[in-house]
C-alpha atoms as a PDB file:
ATOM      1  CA  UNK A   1       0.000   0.000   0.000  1.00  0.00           C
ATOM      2  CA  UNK A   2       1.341   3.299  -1.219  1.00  0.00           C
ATOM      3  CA  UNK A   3       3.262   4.980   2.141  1.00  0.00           C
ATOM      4  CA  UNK A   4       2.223   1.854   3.831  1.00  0.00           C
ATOM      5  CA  UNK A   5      -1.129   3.488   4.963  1.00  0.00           C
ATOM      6  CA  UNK A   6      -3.711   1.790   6.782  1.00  0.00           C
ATOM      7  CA  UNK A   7      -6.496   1.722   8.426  1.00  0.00           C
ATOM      8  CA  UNK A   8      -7.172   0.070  11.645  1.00  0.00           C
ATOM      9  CA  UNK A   9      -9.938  -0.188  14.753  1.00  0.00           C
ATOM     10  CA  UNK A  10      -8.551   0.293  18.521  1.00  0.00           C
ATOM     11  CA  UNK A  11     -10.595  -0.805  21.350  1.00  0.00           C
ATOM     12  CA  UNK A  12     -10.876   1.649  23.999  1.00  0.00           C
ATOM     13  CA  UNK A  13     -12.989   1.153  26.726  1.00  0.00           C
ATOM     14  CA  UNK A  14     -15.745  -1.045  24.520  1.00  0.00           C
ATOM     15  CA  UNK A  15     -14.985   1.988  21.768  1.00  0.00           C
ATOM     16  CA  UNK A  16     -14.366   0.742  18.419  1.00  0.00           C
ATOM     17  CA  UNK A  17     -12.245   4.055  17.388  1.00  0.00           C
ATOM     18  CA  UNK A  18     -11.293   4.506  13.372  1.00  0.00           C
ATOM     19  CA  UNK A  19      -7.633   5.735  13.363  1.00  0.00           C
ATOM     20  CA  UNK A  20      -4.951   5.549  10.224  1.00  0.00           C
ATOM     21  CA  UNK A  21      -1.410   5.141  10.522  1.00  0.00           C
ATOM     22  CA  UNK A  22       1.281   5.545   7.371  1.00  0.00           C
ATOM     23  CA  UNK A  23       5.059   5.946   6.806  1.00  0.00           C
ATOM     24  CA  UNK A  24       8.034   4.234   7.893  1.00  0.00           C
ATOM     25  CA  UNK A  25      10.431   6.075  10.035  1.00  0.00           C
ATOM     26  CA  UNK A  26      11.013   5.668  13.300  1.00  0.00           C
ATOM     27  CA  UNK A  27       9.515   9.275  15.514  1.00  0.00           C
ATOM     28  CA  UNK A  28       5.794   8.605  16.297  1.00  0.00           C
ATOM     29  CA  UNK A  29       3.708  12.065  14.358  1.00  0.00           C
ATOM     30  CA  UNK A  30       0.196  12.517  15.708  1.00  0.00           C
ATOM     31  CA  UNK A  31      -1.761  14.554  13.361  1.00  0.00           C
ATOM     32  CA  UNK A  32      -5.392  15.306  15.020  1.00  0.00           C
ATOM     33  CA  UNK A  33      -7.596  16.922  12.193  1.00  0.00           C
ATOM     34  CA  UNK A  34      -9.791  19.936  12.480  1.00  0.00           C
ATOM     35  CA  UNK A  35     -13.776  19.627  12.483  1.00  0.00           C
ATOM     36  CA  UNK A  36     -15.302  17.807   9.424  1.00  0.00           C
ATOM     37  CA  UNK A  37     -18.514  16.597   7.951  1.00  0.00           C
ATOM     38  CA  UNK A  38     -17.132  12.704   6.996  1.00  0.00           C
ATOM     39  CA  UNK A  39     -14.782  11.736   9.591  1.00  0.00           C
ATOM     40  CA  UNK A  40     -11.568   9.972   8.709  1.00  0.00           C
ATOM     41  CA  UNK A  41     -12.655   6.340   7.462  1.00  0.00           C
ATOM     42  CA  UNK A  42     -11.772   5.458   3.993  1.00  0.00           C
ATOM     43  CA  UNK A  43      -9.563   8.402   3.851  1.00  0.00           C
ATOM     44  CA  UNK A  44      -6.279   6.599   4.221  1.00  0.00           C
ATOM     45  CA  UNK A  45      -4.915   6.435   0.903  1.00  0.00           C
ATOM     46  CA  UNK A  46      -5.624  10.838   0.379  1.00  0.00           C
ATOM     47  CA  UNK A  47      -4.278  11.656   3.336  1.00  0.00           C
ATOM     48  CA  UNK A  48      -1.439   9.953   3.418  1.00  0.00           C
ATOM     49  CA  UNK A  49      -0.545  11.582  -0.311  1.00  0.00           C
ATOM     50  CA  UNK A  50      -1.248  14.892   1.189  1.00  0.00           C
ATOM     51  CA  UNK A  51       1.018  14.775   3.701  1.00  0.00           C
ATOM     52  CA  UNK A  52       3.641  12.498   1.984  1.00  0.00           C
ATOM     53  CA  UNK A  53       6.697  14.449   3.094  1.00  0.00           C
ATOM     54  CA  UNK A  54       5.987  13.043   6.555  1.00  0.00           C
ATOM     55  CA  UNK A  55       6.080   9.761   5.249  1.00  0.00           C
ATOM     56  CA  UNK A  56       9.906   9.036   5.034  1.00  0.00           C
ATOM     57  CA  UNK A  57      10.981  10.241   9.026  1.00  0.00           C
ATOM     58  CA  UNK A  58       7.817   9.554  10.887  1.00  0.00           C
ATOM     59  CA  UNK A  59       4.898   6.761  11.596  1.00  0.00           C
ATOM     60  CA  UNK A  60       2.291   8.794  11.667  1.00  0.00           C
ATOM     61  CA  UNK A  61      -1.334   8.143  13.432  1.00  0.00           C
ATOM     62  CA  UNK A  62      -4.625   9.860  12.817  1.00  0.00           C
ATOM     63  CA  UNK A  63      -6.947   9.365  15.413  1.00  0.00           C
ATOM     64  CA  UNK A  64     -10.847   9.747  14.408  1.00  0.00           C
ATOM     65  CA  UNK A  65     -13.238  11.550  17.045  1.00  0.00           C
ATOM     66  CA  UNK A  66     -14.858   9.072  19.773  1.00  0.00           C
ATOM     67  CA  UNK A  67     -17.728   6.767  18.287  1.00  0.00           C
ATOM     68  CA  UNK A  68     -20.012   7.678  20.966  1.00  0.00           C
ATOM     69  CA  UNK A  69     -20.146  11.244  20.359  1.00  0.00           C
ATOM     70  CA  UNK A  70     -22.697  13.107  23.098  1.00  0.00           C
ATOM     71  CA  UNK A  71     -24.182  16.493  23.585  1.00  0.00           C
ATOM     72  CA  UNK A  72     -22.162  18.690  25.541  1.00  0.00           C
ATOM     73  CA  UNK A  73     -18.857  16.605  24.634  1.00  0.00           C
ATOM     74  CA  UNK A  74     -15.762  19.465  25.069  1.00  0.00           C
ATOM     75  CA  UNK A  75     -12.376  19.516  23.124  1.00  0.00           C
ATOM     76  CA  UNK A  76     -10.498  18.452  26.600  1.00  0.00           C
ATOM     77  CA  UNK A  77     -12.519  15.017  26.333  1.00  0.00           C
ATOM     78  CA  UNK A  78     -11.213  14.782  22.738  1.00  0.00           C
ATOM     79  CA  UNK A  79      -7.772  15.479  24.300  1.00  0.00           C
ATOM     80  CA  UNK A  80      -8.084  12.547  26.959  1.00  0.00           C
ATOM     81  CA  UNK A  81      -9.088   9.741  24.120  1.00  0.00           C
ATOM     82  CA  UNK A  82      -6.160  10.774  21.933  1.00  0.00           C
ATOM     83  CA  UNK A  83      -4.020  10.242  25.041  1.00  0.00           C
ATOM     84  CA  UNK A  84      -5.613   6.832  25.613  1.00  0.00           C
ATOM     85  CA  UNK A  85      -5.254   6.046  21.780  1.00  0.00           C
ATOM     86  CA  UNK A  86      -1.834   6.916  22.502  1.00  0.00           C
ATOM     87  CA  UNK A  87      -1.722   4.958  25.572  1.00  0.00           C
ATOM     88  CA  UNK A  88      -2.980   2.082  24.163  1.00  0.00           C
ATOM     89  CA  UNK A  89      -0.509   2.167  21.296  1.00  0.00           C
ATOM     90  CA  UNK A  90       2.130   2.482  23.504  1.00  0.00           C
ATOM     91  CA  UNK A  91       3.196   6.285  21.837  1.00  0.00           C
ATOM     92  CA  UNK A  92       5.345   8.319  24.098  1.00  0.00           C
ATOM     93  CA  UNK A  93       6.801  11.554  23.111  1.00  0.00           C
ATOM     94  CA  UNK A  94       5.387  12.327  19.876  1.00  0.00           C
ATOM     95  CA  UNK A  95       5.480  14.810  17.916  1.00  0.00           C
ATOM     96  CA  UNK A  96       1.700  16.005  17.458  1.00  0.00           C
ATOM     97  CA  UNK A  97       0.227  18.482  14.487  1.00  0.00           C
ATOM     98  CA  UNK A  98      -3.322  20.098  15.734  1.00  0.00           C
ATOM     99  CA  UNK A  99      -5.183  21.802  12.640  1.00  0.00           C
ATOM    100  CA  UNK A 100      -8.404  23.728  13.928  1.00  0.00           C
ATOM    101  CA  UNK A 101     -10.078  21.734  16.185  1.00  0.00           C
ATOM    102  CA  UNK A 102      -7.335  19.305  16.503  1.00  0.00           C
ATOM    103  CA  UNK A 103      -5.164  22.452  17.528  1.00  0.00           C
ATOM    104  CA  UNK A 104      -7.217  23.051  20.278  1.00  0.00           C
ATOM    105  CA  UNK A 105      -7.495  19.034  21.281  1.00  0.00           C
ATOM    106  CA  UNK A 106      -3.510  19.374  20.576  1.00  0.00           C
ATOM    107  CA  UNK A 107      -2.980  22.187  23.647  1.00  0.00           C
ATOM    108  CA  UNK A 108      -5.161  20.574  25.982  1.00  0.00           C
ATOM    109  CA  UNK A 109      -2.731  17.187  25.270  1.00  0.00           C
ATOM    110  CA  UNK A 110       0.517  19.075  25.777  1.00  0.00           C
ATOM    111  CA  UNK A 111      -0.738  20.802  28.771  1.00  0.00           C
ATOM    112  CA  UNK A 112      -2.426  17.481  30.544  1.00  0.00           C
ATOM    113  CA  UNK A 113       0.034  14.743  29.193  1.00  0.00           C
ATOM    114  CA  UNK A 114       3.336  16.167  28.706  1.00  0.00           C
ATOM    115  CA  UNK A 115       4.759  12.896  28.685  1.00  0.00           C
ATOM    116  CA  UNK A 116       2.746  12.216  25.210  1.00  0.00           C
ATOM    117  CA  UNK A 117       4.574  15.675  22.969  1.00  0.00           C
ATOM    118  CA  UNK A 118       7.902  16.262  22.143  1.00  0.00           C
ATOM    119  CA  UNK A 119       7.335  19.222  20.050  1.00  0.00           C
ATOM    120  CA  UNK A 120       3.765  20.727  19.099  1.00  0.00           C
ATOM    121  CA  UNK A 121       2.597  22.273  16.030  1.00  0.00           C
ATOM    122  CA  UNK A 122      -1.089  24.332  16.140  1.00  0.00           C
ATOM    123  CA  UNK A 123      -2.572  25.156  12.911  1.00  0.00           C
ATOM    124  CA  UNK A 124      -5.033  28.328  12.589  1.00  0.00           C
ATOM    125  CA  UNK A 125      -6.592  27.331  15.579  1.00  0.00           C
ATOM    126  CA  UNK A 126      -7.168  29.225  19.067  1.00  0.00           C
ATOM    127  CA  UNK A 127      -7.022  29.292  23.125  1.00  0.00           C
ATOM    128  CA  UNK A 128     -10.265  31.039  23.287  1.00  0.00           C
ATOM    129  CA  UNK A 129     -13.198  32.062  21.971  1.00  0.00           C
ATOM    130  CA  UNK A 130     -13.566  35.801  20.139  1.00  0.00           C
ATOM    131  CA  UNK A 131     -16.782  37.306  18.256  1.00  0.00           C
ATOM    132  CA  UNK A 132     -15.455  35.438  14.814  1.00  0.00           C
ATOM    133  CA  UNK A 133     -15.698  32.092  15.444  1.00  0.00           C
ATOM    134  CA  UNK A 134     -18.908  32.039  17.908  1.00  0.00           C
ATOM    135  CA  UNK A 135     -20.797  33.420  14.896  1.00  0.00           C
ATOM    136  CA  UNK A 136     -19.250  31.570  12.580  1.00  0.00           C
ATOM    137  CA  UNK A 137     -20.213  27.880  14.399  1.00  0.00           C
ATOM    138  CA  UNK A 138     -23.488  28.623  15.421  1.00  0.00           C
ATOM    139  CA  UNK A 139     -23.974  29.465  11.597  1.00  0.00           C
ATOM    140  CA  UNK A 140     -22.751  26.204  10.331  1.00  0.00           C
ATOM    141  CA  UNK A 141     -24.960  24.706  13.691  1.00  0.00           C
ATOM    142  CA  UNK A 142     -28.061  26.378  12.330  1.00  0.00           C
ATOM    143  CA  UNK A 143     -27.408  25.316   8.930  1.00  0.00           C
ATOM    144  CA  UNK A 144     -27.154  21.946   9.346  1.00  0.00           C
ATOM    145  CA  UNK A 145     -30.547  21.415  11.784  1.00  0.00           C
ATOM    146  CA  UNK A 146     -32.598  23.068   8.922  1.00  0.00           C
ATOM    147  CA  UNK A 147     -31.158  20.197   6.447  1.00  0.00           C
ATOM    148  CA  UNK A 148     -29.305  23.610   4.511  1.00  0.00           C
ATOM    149  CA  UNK A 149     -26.560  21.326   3.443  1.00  0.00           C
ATOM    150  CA  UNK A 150     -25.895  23.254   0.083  1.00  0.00           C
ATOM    151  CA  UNK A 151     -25.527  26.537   2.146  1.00  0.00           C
ATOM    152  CA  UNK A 152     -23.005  24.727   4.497  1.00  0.00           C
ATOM    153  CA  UNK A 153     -21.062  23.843   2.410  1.00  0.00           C
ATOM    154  CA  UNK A 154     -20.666  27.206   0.459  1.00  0.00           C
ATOM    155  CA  UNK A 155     -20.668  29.129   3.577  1.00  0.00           C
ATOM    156  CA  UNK A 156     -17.070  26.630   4.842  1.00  0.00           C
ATOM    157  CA  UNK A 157     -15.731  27.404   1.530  1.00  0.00           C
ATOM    158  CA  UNK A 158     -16.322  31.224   1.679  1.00  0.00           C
ATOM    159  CA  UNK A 159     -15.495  31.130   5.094  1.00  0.00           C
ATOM    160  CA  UNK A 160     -12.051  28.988   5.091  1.00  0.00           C
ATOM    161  CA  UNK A 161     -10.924  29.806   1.614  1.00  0.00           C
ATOM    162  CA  UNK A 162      -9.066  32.442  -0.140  1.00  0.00           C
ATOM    163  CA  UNK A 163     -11.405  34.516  -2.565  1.00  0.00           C
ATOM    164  CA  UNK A 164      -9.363  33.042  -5.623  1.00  0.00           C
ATOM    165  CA  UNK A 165      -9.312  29.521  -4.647  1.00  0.00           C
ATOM    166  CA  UNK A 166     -13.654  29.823  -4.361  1.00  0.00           C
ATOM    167  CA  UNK A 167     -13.777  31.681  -7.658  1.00  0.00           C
ATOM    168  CA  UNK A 168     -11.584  28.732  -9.040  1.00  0.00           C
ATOM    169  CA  UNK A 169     -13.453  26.060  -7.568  1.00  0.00           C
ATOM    170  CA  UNK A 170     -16.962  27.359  -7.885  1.00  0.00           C
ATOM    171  CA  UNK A 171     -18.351  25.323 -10.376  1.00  0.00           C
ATOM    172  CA  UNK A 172     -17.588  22.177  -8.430  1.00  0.00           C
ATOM    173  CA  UNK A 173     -20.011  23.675  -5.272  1.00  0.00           C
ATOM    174  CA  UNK A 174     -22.708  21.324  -6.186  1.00  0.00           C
ATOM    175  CA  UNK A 175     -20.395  18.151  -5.854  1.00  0.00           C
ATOM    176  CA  UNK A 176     -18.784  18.983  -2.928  1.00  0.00           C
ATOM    177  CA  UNK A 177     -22.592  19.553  -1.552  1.00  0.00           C
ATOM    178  CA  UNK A 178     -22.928  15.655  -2.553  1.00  0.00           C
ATOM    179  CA  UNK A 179     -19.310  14.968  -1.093  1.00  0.00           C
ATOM    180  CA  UNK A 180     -19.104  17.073   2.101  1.00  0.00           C
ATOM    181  CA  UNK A 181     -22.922  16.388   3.549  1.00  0.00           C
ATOM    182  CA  UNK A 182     -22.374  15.654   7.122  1.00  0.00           C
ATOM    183  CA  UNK A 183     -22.720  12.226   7.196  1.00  0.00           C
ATOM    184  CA  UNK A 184     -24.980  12.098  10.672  1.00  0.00           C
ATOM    185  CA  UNK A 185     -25.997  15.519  11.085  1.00  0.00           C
ATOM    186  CA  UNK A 186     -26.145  15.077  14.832  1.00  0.00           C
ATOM    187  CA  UNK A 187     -22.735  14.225  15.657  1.00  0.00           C
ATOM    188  CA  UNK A 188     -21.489  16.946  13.415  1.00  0.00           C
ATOM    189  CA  UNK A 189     -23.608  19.696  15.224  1.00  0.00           C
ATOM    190  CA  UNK A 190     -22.309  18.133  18.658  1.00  0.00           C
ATOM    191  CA  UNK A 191     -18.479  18.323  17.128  1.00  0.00           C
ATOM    192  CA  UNK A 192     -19.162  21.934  15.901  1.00  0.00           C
ATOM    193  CA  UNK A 193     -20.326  23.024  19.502  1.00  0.00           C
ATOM    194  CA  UNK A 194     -17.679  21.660  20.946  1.00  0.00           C
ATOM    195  CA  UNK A 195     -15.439  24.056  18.945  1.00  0.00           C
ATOM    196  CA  UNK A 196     -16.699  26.923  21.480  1.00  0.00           C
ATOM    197  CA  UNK A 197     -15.011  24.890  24.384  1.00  0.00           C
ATOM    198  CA  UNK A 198     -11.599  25.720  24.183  1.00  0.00           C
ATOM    199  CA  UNK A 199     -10.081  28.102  26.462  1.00  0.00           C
ATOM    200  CA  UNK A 200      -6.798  27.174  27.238  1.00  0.00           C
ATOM    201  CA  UNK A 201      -5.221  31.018  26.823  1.00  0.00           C
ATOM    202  CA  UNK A 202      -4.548  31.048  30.875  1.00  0.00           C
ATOM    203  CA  UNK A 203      -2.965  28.341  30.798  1.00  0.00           C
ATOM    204  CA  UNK A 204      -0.881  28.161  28.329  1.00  0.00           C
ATOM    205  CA  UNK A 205       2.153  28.649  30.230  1.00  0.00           C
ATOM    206  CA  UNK A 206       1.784  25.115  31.598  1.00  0.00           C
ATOM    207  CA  UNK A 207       2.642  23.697  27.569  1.00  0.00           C
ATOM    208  CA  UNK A 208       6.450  23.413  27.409  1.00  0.00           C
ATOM    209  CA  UNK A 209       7.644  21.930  24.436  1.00  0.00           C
ATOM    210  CA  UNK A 210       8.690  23.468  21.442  1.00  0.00           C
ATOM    211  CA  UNK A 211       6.019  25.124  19.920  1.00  0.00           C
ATOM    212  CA  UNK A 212       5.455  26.330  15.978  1.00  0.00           C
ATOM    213  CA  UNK A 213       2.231  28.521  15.451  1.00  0.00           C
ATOM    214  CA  UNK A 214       1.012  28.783  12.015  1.00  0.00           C
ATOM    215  CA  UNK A 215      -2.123  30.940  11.031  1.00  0.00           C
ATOM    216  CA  UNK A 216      -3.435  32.906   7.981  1.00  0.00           C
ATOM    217  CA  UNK A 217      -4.403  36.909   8.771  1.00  0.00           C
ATOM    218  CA  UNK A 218      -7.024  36.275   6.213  1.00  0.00           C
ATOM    219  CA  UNK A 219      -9.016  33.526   8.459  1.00  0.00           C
ATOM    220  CA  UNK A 220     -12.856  33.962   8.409  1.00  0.00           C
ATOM    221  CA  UNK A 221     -13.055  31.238  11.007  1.00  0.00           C
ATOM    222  CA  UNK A 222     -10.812  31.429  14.121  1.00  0.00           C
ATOM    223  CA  UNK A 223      -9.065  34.703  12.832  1.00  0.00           C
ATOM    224  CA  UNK A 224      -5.951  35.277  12.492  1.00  0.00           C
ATOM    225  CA  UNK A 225      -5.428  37.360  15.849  1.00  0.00           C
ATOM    226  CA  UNK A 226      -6.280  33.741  17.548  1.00  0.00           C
ATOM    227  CA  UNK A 227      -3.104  32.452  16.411  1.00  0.00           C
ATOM    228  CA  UNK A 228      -0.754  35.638  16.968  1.00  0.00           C
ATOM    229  CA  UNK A 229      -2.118  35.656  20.642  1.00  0.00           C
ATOM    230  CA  UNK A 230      -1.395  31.610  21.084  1.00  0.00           C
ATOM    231  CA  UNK A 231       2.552  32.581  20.122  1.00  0.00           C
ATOM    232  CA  UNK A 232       2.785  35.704  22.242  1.00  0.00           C
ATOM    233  CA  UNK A 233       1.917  34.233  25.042  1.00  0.00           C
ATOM    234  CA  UNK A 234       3.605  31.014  24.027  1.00  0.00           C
ATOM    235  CA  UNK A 235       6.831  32.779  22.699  1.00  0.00           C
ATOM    236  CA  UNK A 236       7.133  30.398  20.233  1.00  0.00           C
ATOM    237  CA  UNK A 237       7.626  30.884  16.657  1.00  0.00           C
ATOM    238  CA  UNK A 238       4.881  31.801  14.225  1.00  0.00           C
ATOM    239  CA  UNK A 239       4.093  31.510  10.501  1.00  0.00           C
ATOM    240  CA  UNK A 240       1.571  33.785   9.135  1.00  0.00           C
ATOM    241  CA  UNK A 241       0.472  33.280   5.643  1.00  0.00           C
ATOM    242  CA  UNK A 242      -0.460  37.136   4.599  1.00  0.00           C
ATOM    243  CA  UNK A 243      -2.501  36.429   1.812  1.00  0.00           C
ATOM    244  CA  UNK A 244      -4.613  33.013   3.442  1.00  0.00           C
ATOM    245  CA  UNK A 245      -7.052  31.844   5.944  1.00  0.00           C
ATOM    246  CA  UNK A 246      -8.361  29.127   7.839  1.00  0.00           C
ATOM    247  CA  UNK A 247      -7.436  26.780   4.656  1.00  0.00           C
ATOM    248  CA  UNK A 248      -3.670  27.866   4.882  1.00  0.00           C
ATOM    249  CA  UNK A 249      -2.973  24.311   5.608  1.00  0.00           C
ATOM    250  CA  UNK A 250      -4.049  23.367   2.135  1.00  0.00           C
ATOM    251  CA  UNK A 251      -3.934  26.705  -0.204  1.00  0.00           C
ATOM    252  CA  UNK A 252      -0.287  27.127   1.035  1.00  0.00           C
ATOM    253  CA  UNK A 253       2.618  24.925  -1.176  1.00  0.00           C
ATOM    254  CA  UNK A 254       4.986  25.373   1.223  1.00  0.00           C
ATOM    255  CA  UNK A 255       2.747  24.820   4.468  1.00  0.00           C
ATOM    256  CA  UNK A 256       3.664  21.022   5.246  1.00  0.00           C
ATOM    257  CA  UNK A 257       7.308  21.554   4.286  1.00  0.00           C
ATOM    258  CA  UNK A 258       7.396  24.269   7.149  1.00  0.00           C
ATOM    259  CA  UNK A 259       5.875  21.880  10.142  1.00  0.00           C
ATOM    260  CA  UNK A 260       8.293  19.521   8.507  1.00  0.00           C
ATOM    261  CA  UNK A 261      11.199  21.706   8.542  1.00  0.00           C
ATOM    262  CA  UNK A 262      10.213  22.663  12.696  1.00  0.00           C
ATOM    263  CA  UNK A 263       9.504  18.953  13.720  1.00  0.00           C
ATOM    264  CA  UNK A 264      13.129  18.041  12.357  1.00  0.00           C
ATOM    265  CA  UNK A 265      15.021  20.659  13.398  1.00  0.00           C
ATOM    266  CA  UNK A 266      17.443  19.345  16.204  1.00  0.00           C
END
């Protein structure tokens, strides 16, 4: 199988949870995705082409959210079945890549299992809610219990992409309506709500491994003052893509070359 990706099950407490794993080196990477309407099954094969430069220096493991998904769920529960995916895998000191959501799951892991991060990268995400993204979620909620799936789907790309990559793409809207249609409209409104429980920013200080910030100052979602704020009070380094948004982490050529340059850097 091309990078050697698979997909696997790991029993967690009586949860089946869907994870991926691809590459061949040696250092353990733990990528943890942002929100999304599909989840990770059957995805194995794309992702690991997407982030092929990974492929050569790391195993890398994708963890899917919790099968079980409930009302009220928070990001720090996502954190604490990463860490027993981790656990059960036997992963210690990883290197972990947050994107969006999985940014915020990512701080609450480095700040309650140090143990589990060696170095840290978080991806146009944020350590507490602003204006932006509380308006932005309970659109996309709102959306989705009215069965609006065609406006959902516009309103991500308008809202994560640059104005030139839409304009591009625009024509293929009405597939990605077909592609992108939450695929249990429940458990994606319960993940999207959980997006407004992050809030981390006090205690940041308690994260203490090397740290790379990378935002867009065009994001519609999280903005990009969410990210700026994360590496000032971090003082880390930051990447800020002038000209790109929320979807930085797939407009950008150069963006996975970057986290790879960071995570390798000794």
């Amino acid at each position: 199988m091309m990078y050697n990706a698979k997909e696997s099950k790991l029993d967690i407490s009586g949860r089946q949870f869907d994870y991926i794993t691809f590459g061949s080196g040696a250092k353990p990477l733990v990528m943890i995705q942002g929100l999304n309407t599909r989840g990770i099954k059957g995805s194995a094969l794309s992702l690991a082409y997407m982030y092929r430069v990974f492929a050569k220096d790391f195993k890398v493991y994708l963890f899917d959210r919790r099968p079980d998904v409930h009302d009220g769920i928070i990001v720090r529960e996502m954190a604490a079945d990463i860490a027993a995916a981790m656990d059960a895998l036997e992963i210690t000191n990883a290197d972990v890549f947050g994107v969006s959501q999985g940014g915020m799951i990512a701080q609450y892991l480095a700040i309650d299992r140090p143990n589990l991060v060696c170095r840290l990268v978080l991806a146009v995400t944020l350590s507490k809610n602003n204006d932006t993204v509380m308006q932005v979620v309970n659109d996309w909620v709102e959306m989705v219990e009215k069965g609006d799936f065609k406006g959902l789907v516009a309103d991500m790309a308008e809202k994560m992409y640059s104005e030139a990559y839409v304009k591009r793409y625009r024509l293929l809207m009405p597939l990605l309506t077909s592609l992108q249609k939450p695929k249990d409209s429940q458990r994606f409104i319960m993940l999207a709500k959980a997006c407004l429980t992050c809030n981390t920013y006090e205690i940041l200080d308690k994260i203490k491994c090397p740290t790379l910030v990378i935002g867009g100052k065009q994001d519609r979602v999280v903005t990009g003052a969410a990210s700026e704020e994360i590496a000032e009070k971090l003082g880390c380094k930051i990447h800020m893509y002038e000209n790109l948004g929320h979807a930085a982490y797939e407009e950008a050529k150069d963006f996975n070359q970057i986290v790879y340059d960071f995570l390798i850097d000794l």
